[in-house]
N, C-alpha and C. Protein backbone atom coordinates (compact mmCIF):
# COMPACT_ATOMS: atom_id res chain seq x y z
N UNK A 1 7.84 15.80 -30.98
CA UNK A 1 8.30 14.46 -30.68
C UNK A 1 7.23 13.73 -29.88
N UNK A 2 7.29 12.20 -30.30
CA UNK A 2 6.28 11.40 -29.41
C UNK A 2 6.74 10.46 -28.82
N UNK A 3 6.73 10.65 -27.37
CA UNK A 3 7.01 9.04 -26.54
C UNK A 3 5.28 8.64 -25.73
N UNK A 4 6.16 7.12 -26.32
CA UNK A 4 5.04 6.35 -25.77
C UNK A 4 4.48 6.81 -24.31
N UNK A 5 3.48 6.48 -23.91
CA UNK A 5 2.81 5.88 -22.58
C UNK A 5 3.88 5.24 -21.95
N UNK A 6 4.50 4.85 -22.05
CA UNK A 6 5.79 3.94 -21.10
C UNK A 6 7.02 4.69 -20.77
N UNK A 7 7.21 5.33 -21.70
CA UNK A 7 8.41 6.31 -21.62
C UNK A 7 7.97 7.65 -21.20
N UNK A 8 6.56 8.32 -21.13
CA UNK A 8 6.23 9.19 -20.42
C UNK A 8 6.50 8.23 -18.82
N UNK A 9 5.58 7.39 -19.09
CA UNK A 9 5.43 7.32 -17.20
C UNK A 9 6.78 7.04 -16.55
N UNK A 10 7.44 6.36 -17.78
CA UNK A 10 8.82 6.23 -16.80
C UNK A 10 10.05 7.10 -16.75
N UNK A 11 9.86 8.30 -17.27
CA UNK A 11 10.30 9.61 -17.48
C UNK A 11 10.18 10.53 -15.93
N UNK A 12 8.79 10.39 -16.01
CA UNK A 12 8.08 11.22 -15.02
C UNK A 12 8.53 10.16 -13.62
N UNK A 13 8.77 9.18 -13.54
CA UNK A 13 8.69 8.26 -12.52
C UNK A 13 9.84 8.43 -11.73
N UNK A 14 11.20 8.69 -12.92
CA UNK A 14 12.17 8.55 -12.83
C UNK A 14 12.80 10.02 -11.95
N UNK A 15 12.23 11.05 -13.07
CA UNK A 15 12.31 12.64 -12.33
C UNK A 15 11.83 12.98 -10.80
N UNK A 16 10.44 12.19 -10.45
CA UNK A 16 10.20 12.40 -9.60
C UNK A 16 10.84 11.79 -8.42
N UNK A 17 11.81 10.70 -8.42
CA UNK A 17 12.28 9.76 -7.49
C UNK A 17 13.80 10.64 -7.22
N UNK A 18 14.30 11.51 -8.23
CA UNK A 18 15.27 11.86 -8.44
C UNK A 18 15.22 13.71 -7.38
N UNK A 19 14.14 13.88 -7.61
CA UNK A 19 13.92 14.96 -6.51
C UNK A 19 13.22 14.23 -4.91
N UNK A 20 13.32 13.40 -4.64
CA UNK A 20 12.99 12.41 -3.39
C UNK A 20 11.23 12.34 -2.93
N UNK A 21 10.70 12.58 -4.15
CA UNK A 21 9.36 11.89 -3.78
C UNK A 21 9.32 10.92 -3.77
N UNK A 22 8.31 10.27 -2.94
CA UNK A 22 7.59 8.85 -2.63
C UNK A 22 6.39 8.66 -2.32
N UNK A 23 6.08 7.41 -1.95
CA UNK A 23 4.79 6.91 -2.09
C UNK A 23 4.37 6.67 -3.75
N UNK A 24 5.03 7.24 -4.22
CA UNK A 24 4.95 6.66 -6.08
C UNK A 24 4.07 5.57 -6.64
N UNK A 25 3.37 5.92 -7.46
CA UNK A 25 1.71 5.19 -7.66
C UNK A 25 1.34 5.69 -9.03
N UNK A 26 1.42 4.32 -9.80
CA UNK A 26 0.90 5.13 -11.62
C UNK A 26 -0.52 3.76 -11.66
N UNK A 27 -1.75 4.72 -11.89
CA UNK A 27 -3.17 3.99 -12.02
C UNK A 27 -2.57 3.53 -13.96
N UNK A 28 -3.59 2.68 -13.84
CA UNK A 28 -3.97 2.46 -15.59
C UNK A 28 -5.61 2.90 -15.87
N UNK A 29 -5.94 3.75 -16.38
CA UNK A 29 -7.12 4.41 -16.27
C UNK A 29 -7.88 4.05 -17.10
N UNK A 30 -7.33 3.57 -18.21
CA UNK A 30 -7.76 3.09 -19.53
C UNK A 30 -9.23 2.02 -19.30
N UNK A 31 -9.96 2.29 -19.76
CA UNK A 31 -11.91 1.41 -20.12
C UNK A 31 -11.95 2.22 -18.32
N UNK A 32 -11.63 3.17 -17.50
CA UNK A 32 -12.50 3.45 -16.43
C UNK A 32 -12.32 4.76 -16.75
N UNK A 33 -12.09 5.64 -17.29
CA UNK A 33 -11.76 7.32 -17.25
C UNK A 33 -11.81 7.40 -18.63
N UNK A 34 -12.27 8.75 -19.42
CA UNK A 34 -12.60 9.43 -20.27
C UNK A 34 -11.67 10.39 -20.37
N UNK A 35 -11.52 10.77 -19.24
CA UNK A 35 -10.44 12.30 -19.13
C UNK A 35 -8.81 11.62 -19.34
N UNK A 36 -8.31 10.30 -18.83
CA UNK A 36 -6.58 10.33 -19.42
C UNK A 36 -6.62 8.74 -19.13
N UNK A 37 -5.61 8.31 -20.09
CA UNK A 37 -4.97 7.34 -19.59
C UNK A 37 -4.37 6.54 -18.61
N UNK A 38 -3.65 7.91 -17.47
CA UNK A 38 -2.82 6.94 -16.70
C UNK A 38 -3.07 8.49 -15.65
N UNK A 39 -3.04 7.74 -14.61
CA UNK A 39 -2.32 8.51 -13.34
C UNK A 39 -1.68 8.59 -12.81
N UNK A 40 -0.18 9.37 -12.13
CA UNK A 40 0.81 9.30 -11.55
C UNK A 40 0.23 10.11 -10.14
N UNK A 41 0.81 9.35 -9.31
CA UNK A 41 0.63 10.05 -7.88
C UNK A 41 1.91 9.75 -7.00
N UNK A 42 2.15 11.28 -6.81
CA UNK A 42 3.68 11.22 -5.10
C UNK A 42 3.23 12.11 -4.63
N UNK A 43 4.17 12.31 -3.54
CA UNK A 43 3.93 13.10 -2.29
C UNK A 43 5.34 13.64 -2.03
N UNK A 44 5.42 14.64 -1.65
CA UNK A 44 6.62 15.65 -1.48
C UNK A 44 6.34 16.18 0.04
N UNK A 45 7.57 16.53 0.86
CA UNK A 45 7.31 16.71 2.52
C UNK A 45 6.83 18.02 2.50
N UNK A 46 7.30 18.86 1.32
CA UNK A 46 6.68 20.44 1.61
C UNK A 46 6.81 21.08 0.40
N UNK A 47 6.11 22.68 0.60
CA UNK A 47 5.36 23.05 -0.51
C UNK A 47 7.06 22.98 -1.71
N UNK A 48 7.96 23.40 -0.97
CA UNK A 48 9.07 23.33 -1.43
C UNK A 48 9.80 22.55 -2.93
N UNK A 49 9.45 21.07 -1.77
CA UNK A 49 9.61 20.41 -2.61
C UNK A 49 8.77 19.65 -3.28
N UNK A 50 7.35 20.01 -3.78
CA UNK A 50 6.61 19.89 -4.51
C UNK A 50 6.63 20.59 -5.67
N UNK A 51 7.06 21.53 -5.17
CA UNK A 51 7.16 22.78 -6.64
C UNK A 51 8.32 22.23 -7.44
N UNK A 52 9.72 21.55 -6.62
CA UNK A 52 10.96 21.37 -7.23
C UNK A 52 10.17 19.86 -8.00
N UNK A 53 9.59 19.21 -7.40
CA UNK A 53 9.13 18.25 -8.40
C UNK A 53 8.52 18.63 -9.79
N UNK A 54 7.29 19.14 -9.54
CA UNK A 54 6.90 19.36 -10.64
C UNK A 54 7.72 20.36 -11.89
N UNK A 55 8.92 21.20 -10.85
CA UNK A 55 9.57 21.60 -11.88
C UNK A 55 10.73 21.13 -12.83
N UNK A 56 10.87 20.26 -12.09
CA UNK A 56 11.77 19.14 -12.82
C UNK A 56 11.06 18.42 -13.74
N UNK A 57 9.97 17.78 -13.72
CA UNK A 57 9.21 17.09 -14.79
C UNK A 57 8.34 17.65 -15.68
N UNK A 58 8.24 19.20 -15.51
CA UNK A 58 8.07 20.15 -16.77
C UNK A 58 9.04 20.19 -17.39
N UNK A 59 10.43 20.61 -17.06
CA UNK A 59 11.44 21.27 -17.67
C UNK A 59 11.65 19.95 -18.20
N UNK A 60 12.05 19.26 -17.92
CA UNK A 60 12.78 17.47 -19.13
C UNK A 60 11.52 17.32 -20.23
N UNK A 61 9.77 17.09 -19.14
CA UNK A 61 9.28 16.52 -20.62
C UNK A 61 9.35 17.78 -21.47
N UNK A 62 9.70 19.19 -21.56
CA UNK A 62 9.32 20.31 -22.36
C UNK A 62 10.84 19.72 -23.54
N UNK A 63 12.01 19.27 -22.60
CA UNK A 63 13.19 19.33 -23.57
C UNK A 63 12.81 18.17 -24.53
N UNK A 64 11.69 16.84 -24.49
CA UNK A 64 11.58 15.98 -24.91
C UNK A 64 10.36 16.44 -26.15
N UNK A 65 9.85 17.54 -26.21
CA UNK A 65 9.04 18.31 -26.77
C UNK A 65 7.03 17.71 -26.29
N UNK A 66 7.39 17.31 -25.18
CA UNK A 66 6.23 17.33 -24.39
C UNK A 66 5.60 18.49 -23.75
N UNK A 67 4.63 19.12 -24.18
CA UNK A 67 4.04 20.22 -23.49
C UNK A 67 3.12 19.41 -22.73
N UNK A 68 2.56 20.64 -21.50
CA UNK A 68 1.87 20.34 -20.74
C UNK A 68 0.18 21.11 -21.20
N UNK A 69 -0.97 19.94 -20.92
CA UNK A 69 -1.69 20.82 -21.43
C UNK A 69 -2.76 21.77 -20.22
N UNK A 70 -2.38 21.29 -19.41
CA UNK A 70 -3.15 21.95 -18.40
C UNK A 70 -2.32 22.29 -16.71
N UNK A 71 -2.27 22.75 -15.96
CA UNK A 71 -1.39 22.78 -14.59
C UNK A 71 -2.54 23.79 -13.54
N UNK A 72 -2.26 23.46 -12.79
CA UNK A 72 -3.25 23.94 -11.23
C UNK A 72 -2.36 23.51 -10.17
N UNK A 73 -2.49 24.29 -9.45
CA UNK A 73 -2.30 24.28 -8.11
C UNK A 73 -0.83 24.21 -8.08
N UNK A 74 -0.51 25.09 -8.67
CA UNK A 74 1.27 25.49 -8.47
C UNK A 74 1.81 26.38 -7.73
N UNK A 75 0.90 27.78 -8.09
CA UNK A 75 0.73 28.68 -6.72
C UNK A 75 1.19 28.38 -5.30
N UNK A 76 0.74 27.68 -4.80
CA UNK A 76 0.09 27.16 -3.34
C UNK A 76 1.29 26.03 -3.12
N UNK A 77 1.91 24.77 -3.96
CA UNK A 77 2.27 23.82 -3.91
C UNK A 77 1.73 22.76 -3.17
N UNK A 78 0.87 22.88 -2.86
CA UNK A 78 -0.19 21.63 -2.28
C UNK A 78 -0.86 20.49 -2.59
N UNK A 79 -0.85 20.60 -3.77
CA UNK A 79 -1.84 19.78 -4.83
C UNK A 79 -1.41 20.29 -6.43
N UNK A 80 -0.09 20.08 -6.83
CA UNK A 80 0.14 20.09 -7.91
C UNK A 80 -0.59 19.31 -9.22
N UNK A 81 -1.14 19.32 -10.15
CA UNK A 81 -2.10 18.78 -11.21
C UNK A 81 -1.28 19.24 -12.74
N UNK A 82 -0.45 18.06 -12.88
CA UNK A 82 0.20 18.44 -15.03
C UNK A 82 -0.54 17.59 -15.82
N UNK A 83 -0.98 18.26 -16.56
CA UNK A 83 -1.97 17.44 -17.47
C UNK A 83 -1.15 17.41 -18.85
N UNK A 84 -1.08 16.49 -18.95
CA UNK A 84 -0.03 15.83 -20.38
C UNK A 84 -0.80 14.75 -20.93
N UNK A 85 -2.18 15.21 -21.22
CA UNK A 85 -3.22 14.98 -22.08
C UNK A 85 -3.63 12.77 -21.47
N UNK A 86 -2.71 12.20 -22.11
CA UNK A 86 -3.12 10.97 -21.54
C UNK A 86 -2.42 10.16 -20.36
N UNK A 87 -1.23 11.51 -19.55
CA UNK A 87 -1.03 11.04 -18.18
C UNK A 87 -0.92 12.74 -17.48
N UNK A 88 -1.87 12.24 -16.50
CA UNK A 88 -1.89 12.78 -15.76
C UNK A 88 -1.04 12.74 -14.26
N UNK A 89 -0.31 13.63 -14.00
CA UNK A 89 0.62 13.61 -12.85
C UNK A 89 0.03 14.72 -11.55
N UNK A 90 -0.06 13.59 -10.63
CA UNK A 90 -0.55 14.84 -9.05
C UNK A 90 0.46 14.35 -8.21
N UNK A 91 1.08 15.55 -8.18
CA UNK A 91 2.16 15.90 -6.92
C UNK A 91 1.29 16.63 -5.94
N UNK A 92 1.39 15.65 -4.55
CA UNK A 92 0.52 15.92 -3.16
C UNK A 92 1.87 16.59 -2.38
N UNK A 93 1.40 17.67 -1.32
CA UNK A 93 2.05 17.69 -0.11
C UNK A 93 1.25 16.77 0.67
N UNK A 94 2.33 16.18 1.48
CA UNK A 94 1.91 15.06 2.18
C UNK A 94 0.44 14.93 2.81
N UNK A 95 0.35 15.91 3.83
CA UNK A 95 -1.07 16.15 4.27
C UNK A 95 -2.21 16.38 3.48
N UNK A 96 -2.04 16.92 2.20
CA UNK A 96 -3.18 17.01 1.55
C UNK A 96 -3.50 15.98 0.66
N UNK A 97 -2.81 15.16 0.20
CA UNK A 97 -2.60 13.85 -0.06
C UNK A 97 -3.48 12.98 0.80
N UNK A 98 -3.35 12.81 1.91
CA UNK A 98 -3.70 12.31 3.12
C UNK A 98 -5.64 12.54 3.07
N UNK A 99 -5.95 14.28 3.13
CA UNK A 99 -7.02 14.59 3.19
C UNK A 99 -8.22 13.87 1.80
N UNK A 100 -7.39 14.13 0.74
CA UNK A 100 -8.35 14.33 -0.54
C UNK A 100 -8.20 12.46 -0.94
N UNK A 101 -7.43 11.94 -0.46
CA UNK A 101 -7.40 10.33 -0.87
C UNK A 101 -7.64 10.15 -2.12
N UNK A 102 -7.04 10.24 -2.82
CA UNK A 102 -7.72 10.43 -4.32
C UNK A 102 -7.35 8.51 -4.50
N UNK A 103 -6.40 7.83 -4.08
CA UNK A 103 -6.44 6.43 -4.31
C UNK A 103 -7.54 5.63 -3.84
N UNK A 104 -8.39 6.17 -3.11
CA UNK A 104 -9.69 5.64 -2.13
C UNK A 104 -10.47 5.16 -3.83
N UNK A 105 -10.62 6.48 -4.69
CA UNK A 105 -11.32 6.88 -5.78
C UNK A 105 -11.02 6.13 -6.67
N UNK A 106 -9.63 5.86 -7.13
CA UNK A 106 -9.01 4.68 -8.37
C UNK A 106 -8.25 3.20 -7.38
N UNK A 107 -8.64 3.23 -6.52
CA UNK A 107 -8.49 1.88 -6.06
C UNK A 107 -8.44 0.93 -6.34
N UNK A 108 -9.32 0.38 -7.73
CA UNK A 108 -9.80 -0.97 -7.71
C UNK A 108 -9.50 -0.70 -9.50
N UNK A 109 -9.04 0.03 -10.27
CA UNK A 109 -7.72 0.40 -11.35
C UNK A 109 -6.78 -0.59 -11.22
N UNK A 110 -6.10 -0.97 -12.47
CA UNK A 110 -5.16 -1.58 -12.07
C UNK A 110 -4.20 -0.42 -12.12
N UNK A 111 -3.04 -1.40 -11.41
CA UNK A 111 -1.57 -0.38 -11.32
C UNK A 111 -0.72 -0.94 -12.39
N UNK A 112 0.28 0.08 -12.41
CA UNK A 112 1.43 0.01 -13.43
C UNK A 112 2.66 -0.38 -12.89
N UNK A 113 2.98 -1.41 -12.89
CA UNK A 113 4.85 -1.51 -12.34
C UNK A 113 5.63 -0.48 -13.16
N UNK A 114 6.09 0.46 -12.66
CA UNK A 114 7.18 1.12 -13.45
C UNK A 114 8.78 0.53 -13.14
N UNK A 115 9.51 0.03 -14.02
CA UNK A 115 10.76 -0.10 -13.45
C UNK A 115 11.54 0.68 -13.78
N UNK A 116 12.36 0.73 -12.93
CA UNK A 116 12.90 1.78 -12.35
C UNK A 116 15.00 1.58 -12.90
């Protein structure tokens, strides 16, 4: 099965708000990145519930027949990374979020209103 770019991000947007991440942030990557389309970025208070995030937005996009093509940093829950080829989703624990600033990096990207 194929959902759009819109219905991924607002899939993933939706899952993640639903396990109480925030700070919620989707780049448009498109004419600046080679590697994906879009970026999703939250932050979860602990390793806890970082893991429950990302496991919630494996398990739905898998029922939607979305595989994931790549994942890191699940182990640890610190820096979660799902690679779903043209969106990419990073679930931060808060502090490391904080450290690695990865929005410093796509800053000047436009953003995506997701509604909600």
């Amino acid at each position: 099965m194929f959902l759009s770019h819109d219905k991924k991000i607002s899939l993933g947007y939706k899952l993640a708000l639903e396990k109480k991440a925030y700070d919620l942030i989707v780049f448009d990557l498109r004419g600046y990145s080679y590697i994906t389309d879009f970026f999703m970025i939250c932050s979860g208070n602990s390793t806890r519930q970082v893991r429950a995030i990302a496991d919630v937005i494996m398990e739905e996009f898998k029922k939607e027949g979305i595989r994931y093509q790549g994942l890191e940093g699940y182990d640890t829950a610190r820096w979660i990374l799902i690679d779903y080829d043209d969106l990419i989703i990073h679930i931060f624990h808060e502090e490391t979020r904080r450290f690695y600033d990865i929005e410093r990096l796509w800053g000047s990207t436009p953003k995506v209103e997701v509604p909600i």
